[in-house]
Protein backbone atom coordinates (compact mmCIF):
# COMPACT_ATOMS: atom_id res chain seq x y z
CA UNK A 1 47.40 -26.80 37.90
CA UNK A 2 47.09 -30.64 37.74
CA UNK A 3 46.22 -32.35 34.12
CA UNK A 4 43.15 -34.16 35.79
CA UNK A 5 41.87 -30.40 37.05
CA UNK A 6 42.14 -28.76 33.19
CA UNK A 7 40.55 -32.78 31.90
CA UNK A 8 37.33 -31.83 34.54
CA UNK A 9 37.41 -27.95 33.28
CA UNK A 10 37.13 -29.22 29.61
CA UNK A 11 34.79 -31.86 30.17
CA UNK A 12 32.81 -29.56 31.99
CA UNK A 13 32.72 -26.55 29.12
CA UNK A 14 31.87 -29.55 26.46
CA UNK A 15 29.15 -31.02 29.05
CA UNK A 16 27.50 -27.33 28.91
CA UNK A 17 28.21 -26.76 25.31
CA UNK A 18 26.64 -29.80 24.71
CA UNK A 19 23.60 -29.09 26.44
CA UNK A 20 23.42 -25.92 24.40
CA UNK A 21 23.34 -27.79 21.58
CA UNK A 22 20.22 -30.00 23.03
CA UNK A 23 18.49 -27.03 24.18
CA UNK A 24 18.87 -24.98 20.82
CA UNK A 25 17.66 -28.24 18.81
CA UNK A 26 14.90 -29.00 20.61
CA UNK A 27 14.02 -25.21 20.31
CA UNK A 28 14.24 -25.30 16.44
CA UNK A 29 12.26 -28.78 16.01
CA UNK A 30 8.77 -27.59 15.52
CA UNK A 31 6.14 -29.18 17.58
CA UNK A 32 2.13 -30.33 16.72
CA UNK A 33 0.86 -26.97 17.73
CA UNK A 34 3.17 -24.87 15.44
CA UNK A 35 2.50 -27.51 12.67
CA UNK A 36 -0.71 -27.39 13.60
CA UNK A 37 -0.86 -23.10 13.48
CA UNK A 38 0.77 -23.51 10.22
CA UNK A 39 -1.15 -25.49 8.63
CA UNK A 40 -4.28 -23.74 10.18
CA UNK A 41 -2.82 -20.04 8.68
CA UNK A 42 -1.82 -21.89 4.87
CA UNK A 43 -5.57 -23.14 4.76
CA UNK A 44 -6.68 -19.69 5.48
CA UNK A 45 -4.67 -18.01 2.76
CA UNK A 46 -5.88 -19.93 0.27
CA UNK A 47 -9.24 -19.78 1.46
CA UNK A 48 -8.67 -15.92 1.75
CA UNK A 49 -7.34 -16.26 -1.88
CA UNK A 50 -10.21 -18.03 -3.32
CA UNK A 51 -13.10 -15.96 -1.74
CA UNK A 52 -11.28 -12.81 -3.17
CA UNK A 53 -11.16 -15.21 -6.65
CA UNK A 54 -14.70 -15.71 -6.14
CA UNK A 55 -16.01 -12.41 -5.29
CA UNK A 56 -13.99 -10.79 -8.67
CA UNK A 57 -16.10 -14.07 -10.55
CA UNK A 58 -19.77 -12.62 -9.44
CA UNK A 59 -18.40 -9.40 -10.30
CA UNK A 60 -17.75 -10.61 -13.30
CA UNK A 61 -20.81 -12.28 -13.94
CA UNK A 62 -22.64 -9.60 -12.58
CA UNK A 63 -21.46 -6.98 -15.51
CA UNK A 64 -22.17 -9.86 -17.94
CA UNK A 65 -25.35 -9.58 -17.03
CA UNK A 66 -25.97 -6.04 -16.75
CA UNK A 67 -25.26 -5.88 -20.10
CA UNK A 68 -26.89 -8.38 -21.90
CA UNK A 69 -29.62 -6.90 -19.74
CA UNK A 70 -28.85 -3.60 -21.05
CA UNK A 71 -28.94 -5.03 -24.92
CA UNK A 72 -32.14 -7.46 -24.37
CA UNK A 73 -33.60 -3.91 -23.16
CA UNK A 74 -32.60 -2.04 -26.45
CA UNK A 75 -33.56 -4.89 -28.61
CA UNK A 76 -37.09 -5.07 -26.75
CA UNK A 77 -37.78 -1.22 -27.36
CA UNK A 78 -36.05 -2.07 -30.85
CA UNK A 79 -38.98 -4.54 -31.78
CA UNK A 80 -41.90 -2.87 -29.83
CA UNK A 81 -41.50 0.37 -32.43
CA UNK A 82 -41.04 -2.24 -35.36
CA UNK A 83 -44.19 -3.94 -34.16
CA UNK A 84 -45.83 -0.55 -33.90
CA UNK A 85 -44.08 0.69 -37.40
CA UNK A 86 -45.96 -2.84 -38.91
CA UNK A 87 -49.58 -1.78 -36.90
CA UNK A 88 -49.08 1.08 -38.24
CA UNK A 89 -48.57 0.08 -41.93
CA UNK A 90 -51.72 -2.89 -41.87
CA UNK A 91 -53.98 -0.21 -40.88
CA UNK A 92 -53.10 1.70 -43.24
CA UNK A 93 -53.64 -1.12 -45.67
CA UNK A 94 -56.82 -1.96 -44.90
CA UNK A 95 -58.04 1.46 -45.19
CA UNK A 96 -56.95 1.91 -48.58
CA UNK A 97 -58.14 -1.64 -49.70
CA UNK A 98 -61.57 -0.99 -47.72
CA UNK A 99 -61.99 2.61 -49.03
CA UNK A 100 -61.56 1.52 -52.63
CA UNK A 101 -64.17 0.98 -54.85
């Protein structure tokens, strides 16, 4: 075989490897769309994240409230038998200062 003949057959192989190269590159360079996709999917994530962060907030909030509710309740039925208790006790009062000679 003729040195020019194995030149063209290496040439050749580094002309196709070389395009393999080029076509692999260009594959792993990421284009607007995938940066695009990307950045669509990271924004809902963190969305996702922070309505989940939210939701456990009112939740919070929520029992907070139920049970200052729940003590407001107990402190109203607290005061309403005081109030009664002191009702009660002035009645009492005045009869004994009315029925007195």
């Amino acid at each position: 075989m003729a040195v020019s003949s194995w030149i063209g057959e290496i040439e050749k192989v580094l002309m196709e490897d070389n395009n393999f190269y080029h076509m692999v590159e260009t594959q792993l360079v990421p284009d607007d769309d995938f940066l695009a996709n990307l950045l669509v999917t990271s924004l809902q994530l963190r969305n996702r994240d922070a309505v989940v962060r939210s939701r456990e907030r009112k939740k919070m909030y929520v029992k907070d409230f139920e049970m200052k509710s729940r003590y407001l309740e107990g402190e109203c039925r607290r005061l309403s038998h005081v109030l009664q208790c002191f009702i009660a006790e002035n009645q009492a009062l005045q009869i004994f200062f009315f029925s007195s000679p």
